[in-house]
PDB file of N, CA and C in Angstrom:
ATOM      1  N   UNK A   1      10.919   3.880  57.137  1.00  0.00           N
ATOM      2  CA  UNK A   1       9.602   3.869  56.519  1.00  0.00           C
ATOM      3  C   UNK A   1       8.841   2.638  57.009  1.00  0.00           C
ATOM      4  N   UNK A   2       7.432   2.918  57.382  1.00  0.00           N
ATOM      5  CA  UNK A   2       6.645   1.642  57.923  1.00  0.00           C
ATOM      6  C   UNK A   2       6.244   1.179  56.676  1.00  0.00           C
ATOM      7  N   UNK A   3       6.287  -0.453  56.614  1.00  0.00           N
ATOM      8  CA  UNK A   3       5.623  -1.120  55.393  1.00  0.00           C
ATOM      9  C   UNK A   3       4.578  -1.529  55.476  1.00  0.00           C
ATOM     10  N   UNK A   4       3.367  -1.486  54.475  1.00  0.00           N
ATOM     11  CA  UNK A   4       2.336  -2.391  55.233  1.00  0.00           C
ATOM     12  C   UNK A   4       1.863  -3.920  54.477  1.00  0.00           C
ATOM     13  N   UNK A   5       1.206  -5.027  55.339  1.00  0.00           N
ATOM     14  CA  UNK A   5       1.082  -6.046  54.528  1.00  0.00           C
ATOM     15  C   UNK A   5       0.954  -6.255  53.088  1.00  0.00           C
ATOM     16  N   UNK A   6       1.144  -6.689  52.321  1.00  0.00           N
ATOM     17  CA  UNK A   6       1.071  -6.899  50.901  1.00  0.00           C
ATOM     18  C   UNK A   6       2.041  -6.062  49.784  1.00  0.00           C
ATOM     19  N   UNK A   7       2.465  -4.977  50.572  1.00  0.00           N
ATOM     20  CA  UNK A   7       3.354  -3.748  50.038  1.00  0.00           C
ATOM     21  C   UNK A   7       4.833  -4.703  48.957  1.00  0.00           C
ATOM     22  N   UNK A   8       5.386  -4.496  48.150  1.00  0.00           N
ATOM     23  CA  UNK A   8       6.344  -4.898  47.288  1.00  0.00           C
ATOM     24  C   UNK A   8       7.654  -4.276  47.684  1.00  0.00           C
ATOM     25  N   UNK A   9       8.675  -5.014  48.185  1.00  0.00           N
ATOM     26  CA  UNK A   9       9.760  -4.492  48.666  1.00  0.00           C
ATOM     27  C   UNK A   9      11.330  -5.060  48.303  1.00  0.00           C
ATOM     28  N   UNK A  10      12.129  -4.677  48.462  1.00  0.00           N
ATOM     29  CA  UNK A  10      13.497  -5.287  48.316  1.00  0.00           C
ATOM     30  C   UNK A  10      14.423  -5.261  49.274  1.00  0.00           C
ATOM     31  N   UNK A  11      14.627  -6.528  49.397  1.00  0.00           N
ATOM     32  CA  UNK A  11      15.488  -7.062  50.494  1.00  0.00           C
ATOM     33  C   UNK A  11      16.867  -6.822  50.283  1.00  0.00           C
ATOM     34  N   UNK A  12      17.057  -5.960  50.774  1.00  0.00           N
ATOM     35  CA  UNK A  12      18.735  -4.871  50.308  1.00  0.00           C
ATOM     36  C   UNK A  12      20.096  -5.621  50.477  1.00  0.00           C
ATOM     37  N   UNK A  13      19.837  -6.639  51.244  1.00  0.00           N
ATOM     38  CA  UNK A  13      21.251  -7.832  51.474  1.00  0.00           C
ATOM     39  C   UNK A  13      21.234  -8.672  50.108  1.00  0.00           C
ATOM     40  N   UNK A  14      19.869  -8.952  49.661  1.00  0.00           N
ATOM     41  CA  UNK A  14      20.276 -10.074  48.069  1.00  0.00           C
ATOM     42  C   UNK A  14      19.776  -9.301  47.068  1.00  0.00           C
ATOM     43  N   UNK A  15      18.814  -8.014  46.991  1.00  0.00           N
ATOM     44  CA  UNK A  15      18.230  -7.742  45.812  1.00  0.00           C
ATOM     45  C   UNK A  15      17.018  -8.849  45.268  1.00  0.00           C
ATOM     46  N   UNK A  16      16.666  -9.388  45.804  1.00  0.00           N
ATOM     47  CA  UNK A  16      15.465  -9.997  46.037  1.00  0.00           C
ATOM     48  C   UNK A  16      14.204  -9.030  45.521  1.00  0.00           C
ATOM     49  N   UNK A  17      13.386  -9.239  45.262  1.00  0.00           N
ATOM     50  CA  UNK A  17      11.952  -8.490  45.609  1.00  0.00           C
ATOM     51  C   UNK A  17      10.503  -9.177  46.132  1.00  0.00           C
ATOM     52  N   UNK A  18      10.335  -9.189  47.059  1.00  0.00           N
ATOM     53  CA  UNK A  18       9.379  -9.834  47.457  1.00  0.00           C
ATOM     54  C   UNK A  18       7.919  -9.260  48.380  1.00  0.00           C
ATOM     55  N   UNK A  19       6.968  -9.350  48.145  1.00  0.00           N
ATOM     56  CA  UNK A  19       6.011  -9.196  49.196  1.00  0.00           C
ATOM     57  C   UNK A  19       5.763  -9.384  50.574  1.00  0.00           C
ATOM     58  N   UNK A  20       5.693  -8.249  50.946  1.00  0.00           N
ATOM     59  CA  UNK A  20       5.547  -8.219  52.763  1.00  0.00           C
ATOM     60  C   UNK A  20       4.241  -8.938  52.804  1.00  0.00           C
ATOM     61  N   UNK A  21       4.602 -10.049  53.893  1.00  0.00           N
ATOM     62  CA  UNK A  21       3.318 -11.157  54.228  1.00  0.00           C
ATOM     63  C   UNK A  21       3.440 -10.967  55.561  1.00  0.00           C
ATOM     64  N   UNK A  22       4.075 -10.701  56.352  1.00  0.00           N
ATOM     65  CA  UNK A  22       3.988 -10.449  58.392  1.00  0.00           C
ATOM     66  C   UNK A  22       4.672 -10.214  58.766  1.00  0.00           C
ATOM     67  N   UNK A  23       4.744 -10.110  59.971  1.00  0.00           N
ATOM     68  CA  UNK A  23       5.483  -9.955  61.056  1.00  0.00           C
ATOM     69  C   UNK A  23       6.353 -10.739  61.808  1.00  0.00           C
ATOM     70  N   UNK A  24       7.239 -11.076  62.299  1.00  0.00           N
ATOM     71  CA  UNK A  24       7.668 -11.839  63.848  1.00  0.00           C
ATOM     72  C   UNK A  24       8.410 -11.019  64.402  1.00  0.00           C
ATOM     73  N   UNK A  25       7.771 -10.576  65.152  1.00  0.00           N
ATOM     74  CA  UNK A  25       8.503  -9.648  66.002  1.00  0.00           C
ATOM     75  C   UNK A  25       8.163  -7.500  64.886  1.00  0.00           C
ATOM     76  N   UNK A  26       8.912  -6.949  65.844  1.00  0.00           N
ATOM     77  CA  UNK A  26       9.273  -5.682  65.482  1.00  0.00           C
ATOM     78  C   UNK A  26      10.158  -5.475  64.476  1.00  0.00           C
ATOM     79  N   UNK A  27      11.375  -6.506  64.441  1.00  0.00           N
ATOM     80  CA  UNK A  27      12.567  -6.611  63.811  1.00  0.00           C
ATOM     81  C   UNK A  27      12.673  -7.546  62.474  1.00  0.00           C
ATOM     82  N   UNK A  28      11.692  -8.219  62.559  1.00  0.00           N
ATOM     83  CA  UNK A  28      11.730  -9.120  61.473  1.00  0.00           C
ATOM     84  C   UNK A  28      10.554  -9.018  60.116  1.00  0.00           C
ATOM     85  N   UNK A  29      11.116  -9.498  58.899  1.00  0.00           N
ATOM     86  CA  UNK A  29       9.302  -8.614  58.135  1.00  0.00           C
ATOM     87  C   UNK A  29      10.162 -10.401  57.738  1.00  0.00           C
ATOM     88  N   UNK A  30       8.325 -10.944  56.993  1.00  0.00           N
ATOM     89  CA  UNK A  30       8.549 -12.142  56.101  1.00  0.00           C
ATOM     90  C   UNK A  30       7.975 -11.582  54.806  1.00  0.00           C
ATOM     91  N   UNK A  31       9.118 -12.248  54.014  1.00  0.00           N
ATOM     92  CA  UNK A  31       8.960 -11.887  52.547  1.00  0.00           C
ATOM     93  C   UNK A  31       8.748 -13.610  51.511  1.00  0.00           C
ATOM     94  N   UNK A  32       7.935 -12.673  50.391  1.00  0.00           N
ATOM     95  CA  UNK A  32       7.443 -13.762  49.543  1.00  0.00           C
ATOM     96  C   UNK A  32       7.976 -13.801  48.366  1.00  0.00           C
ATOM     97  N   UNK A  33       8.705 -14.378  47.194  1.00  0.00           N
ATOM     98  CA  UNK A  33       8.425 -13.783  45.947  1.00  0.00           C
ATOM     99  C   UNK A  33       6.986 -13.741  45.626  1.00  0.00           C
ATOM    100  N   UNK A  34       7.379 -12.398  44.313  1.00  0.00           N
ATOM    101  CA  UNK A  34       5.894 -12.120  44.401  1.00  0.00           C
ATOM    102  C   UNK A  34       5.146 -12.894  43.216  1.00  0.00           C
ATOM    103  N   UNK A  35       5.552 -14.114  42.547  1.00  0.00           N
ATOM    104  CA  UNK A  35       5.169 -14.722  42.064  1.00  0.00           C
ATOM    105  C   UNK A  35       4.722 -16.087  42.596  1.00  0.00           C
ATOM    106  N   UNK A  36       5.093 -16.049  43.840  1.00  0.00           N
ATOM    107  CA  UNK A  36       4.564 -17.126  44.574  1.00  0.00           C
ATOM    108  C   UNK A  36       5.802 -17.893  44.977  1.00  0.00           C
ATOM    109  N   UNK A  37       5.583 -18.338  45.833  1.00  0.00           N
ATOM    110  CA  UNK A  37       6.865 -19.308  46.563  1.00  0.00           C
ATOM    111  C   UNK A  37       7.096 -19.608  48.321  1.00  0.00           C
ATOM    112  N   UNK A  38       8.405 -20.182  48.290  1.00  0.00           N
ATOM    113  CA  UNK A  38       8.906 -19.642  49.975  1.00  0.00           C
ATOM    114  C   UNK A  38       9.312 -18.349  50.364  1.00  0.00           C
ATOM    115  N   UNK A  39       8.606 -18.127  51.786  1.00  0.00           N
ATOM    116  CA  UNK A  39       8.596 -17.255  52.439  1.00  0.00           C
ATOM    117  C   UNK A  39      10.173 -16.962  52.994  1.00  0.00           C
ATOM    118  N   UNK A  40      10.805 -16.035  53.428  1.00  0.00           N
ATOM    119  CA  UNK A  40      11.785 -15.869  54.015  1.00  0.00           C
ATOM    120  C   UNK A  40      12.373 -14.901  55.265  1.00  0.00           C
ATOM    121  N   UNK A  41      12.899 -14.384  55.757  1.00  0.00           N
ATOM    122  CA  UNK A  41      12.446 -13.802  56.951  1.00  0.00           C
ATOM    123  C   UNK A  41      14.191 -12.415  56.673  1.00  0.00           C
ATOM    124  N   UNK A  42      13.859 -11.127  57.100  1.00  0.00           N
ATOM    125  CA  UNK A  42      14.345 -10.054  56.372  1.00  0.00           C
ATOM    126  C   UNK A  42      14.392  -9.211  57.293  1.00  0.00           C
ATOM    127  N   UNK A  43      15.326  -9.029  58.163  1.00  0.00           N
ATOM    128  CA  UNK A  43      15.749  -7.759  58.987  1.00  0.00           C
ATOM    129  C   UNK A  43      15.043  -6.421  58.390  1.00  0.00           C
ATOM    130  N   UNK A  44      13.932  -5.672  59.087  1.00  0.00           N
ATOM    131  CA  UNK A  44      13.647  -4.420  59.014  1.00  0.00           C
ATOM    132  C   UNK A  44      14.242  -3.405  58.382  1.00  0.00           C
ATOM    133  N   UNK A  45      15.617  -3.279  58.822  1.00  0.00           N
ATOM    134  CA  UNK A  45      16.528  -2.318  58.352  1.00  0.00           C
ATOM    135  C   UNK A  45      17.209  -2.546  57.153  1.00  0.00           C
ATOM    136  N   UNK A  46      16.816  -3.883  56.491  1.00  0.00           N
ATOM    137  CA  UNK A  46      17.358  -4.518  55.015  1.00  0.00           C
ATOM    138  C   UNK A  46      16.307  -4.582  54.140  1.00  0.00           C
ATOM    139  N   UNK A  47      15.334  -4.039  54.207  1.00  0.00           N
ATOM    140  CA  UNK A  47      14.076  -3.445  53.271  1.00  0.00           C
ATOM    141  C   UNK A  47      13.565  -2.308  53.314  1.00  0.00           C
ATOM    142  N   UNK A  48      13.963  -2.216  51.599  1.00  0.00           N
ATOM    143  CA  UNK A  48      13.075  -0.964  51.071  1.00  0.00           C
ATOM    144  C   UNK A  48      12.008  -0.907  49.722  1.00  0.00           C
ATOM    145  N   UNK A  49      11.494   0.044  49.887  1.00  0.00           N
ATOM    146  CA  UNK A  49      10.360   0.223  49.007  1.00  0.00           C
ATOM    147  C   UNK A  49      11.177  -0.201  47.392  1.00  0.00           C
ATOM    148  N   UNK A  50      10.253  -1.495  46.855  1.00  0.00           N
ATOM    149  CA  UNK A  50      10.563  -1.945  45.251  1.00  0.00           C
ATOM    150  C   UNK A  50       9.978  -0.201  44.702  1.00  0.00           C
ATOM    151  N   UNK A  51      10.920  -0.262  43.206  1.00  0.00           N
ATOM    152  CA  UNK A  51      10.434   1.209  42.273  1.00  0.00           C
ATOM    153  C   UNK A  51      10.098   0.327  41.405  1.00  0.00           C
ATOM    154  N   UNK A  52       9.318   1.099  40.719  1.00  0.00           N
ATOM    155  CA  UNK A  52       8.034   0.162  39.325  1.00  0.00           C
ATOM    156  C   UNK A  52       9.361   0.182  38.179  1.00  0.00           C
ATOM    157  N   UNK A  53      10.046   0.777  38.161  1.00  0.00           N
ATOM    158  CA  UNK A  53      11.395   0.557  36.747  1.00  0.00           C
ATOM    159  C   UNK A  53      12.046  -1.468  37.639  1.00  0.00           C
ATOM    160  N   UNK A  54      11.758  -1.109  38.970  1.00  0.00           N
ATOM    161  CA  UNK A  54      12.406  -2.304  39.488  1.00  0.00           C
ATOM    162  C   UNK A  54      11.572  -3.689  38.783  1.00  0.00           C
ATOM    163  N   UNK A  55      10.261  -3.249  39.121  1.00  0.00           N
ATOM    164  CA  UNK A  55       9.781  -4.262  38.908  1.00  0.00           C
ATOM    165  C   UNK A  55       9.107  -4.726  37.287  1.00  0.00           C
ATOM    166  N   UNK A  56       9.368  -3.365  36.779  1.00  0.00           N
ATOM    167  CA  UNK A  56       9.101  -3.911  35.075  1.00  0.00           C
ATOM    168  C   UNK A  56      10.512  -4.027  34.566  1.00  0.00           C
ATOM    169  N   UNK A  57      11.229  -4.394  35.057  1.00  0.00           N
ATOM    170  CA  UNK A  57      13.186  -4.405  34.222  1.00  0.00           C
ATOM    171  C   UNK A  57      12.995  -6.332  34.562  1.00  0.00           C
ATOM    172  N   UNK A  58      12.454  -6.755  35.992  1.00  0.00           N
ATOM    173  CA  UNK A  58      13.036  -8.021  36.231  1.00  0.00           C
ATOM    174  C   UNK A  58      12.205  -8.658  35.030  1.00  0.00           C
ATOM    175  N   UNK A  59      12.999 -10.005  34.669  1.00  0.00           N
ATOM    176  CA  UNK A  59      12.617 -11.254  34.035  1.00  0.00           C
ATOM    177  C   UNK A  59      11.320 -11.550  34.563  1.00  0.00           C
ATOM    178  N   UNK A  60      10.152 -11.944  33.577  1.00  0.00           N
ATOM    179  CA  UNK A  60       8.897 -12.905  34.239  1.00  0.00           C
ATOM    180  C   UNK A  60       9.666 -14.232  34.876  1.00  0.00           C
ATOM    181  N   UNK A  61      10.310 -14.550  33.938  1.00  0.00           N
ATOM    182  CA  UNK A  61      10.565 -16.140  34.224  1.00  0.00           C
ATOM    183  C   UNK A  61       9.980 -17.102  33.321  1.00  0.00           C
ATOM    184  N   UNK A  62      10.579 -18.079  33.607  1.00  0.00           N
ATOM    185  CA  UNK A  62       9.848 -19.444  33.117  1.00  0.00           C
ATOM    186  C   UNK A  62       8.328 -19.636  33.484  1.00  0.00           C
ATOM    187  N   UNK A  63       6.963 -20.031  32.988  1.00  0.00           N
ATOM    188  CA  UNK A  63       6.049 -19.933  33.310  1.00  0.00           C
ATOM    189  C   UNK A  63       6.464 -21.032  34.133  1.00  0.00           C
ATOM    190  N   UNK A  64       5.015 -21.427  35.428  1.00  0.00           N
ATOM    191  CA  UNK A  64       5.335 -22.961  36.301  1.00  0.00           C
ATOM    192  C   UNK A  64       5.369 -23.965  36.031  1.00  0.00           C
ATOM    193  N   UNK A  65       6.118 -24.858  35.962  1.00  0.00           N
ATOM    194  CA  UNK A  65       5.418 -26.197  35.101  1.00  0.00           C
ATOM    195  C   UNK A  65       3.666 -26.333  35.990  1.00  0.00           C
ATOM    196  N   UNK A  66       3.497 -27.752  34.905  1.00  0.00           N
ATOM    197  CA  UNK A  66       2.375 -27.927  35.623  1.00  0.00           C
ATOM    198  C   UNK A  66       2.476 -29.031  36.537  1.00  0.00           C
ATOM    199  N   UNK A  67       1.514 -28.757  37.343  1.00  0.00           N
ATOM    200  CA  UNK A  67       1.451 -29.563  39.384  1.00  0.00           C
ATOM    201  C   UNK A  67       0.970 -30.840  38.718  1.00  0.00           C
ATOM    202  N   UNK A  68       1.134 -32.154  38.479  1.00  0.00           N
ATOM    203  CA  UNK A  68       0.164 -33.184  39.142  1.00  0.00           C
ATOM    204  C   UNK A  68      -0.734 -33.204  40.012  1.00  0.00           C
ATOM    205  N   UNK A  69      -0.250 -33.179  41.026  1.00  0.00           N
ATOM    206  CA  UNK A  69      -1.313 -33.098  42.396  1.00  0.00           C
ATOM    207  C   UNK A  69      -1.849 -31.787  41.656  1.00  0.00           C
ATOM    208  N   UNK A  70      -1.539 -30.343  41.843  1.00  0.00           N
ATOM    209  CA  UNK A  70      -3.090 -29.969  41.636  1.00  0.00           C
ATOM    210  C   UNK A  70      -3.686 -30.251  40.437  1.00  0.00           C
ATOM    211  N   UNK A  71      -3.401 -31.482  39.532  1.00  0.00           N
ATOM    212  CA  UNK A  71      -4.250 -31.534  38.369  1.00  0.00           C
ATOM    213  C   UNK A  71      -5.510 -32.472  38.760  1.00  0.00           C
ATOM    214  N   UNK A  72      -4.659 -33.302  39.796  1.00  0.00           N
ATOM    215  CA  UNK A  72      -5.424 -34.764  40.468  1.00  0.00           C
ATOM    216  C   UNK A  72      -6.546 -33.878  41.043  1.00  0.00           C
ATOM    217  N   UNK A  73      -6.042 -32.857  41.951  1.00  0.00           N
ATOM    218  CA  UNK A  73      -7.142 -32.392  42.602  1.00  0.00           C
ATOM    219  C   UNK A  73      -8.016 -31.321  42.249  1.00  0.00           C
ATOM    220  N   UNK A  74      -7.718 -30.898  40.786  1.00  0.00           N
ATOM    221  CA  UNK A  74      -9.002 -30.132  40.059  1.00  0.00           C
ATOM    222  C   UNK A  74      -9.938 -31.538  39.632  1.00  0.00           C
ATOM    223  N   UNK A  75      -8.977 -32.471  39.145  1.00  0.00           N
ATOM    224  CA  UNK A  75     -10.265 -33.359  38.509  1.00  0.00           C
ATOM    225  C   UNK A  75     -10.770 -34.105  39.926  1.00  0.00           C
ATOM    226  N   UNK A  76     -10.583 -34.529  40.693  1.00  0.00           N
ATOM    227  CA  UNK A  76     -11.402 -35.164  42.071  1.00  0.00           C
ATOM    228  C   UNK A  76     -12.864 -34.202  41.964  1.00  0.00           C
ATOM    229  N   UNK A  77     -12.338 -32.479  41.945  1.00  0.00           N
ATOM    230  CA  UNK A  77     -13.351 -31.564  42.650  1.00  0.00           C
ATOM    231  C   UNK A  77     -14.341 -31.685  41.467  1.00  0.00           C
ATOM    232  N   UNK A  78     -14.050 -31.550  40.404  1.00  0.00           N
ATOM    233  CA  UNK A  78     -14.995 -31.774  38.824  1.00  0.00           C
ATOM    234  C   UNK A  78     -15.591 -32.722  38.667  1.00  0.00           C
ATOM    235  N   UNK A  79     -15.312 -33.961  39.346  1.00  0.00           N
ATOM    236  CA  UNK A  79     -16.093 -35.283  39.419  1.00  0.00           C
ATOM    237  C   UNK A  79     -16.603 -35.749  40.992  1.00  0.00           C
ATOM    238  N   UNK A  80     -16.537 -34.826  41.323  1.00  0.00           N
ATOM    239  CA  UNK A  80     -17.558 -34.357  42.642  1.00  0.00           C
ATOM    240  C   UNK A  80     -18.338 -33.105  42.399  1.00  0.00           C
ATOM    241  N   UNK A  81     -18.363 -32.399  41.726  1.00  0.00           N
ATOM    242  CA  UNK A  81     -19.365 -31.410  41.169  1.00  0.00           C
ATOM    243  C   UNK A  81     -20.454 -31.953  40.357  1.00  0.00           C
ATOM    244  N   UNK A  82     -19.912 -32.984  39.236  1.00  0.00           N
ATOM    245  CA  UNK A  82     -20.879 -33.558  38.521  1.00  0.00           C
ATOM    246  C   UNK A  82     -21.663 -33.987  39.214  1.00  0.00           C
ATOM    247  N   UNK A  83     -21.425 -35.092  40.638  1.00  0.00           N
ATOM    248  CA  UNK A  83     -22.150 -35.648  41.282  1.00  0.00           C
ATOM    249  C   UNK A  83     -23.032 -35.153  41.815  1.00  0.00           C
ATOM    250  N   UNK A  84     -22.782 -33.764  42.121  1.00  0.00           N
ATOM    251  CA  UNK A  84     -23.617 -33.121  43.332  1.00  0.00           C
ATOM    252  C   UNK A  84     -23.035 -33.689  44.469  1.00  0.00           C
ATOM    253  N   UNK A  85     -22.063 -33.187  44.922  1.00  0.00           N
ATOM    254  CA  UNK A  85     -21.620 -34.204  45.987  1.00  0.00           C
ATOM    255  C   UNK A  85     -20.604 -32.837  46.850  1.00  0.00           C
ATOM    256  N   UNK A  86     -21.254 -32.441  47.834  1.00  0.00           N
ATOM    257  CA  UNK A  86     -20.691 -30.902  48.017  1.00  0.00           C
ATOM    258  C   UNK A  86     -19.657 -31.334  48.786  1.00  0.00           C
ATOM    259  N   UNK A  87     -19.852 -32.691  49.283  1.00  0.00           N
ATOM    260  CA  UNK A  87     -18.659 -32.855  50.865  1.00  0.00           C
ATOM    261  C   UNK A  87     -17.221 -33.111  50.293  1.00  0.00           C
ATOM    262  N   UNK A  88     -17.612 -33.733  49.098  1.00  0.00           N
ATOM    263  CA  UNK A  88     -16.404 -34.056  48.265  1.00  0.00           C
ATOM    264  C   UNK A  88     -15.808 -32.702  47.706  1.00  0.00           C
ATOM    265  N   UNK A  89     -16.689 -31.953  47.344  1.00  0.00           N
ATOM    266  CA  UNK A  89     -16.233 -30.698  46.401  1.00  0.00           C
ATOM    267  C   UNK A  89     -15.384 -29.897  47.636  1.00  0.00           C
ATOM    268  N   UNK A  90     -15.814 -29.749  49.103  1.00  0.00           N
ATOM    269  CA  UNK A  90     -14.785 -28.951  49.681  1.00  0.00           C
ATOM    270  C   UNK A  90     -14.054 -29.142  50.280  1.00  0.00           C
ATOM    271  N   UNK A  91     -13.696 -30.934  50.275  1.00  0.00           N
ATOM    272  CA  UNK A  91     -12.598 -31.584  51.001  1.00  0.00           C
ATOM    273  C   UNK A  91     -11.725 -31.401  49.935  1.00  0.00           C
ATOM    274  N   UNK A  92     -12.170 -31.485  48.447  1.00  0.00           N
ATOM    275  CA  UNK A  92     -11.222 -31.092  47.469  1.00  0.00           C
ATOM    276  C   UNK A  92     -10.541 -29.897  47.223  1.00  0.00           C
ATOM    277  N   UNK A  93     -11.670 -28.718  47.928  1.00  0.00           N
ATOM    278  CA  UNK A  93     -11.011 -27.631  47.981  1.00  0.00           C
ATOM    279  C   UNK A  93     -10.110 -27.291  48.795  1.00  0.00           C
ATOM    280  N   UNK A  94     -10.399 -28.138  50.562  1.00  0.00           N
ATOM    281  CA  UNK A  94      -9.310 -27.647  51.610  1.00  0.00           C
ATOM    282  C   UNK A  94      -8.477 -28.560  51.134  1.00  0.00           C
ATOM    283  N   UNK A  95      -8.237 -29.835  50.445  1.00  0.00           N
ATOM    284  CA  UNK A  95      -6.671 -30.096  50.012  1.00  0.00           C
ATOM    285  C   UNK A  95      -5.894 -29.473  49.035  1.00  0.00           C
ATOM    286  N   UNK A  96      -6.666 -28.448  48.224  1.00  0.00           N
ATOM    287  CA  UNK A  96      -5.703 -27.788  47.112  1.00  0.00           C
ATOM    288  C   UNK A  96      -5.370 -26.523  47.820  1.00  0.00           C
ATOM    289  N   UNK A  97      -5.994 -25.883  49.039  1.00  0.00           N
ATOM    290  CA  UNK A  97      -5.516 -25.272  49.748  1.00  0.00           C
ATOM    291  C   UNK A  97      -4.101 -24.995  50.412  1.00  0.00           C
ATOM    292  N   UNK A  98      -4.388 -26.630  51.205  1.00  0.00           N
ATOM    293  CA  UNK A  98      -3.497 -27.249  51.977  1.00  0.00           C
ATOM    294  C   UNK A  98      -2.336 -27.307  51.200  1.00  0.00           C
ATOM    295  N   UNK A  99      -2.073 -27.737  50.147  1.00  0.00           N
ATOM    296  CA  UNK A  99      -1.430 -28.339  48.773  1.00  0.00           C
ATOM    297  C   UNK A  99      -0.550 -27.067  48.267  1.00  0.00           C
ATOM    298  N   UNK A 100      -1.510 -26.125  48.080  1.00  0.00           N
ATOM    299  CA  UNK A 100      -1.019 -24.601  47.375  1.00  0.00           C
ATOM    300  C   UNK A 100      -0.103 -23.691  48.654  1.00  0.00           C
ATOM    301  N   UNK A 101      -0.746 -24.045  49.365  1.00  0.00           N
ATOM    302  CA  UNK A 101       0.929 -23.664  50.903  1.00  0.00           C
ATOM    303  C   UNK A 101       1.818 -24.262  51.357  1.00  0.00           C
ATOM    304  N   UNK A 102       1.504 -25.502  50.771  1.00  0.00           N
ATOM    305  CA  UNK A 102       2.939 -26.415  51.617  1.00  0.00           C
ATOM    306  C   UNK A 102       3.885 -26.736  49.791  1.00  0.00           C
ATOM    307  N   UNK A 103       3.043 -26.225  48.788  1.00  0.00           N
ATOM    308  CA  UNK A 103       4.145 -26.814  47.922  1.00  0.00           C
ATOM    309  C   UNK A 103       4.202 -25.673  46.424  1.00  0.00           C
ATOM    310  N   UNK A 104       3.713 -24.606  46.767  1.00  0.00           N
ATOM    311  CA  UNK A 104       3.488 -23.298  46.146  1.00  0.00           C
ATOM    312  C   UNK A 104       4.147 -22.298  46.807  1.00  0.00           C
TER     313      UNK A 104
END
């Protein structure tokens, strides 16, 4: 079965479930949890389509704690909004960007 980006799947070697995010190669799919996290990389032939009993049976989980850094960097962007100060507001935004992929 072809998967396509964003599709919800299970990685049949751990029972995992994670979101198809790309490609490398033909042979390889990268998977996400789908609550957010590290990416991991999943032989083709070791994923299949998640079933909705799959995905309403698992645990939510613990909610996230909360980030520091992104707390630092909502309030930077909020006290560069007050200012009117746009250069600040989207350097604040490409670091919570930056921030939300290297530590999300």
């Amino acid at each position: 079965m072809a998967f396509r980006i964003g599709d919800i799947v299970v990685d049949t070697r751990t029972g995992r479930i994670g979101q198809l995010m790309g490609r490398e190669g033909p042979d390889i799919h990268q998977l996400r949890p789908v609550r957010g996290g590290i990416e991991w990389d999943c032989p083709r032939d070791a994923i299949r389509a998640a079933e909705p009993a799959e995905l309403l049976a698992r645990p939510a989980g613990p909610p996230a704690p909360r980030c520091a850094v992104c707390a630092r960097i909502k309030e930077q962007r909020r006290e560069a909004e007050a200012q009117g100060d746009i250069r600040r507001m989207r350097d604040a935004a490409e670091r919570m960007g930056v921030h939300q992929r290297q530590a999300h």
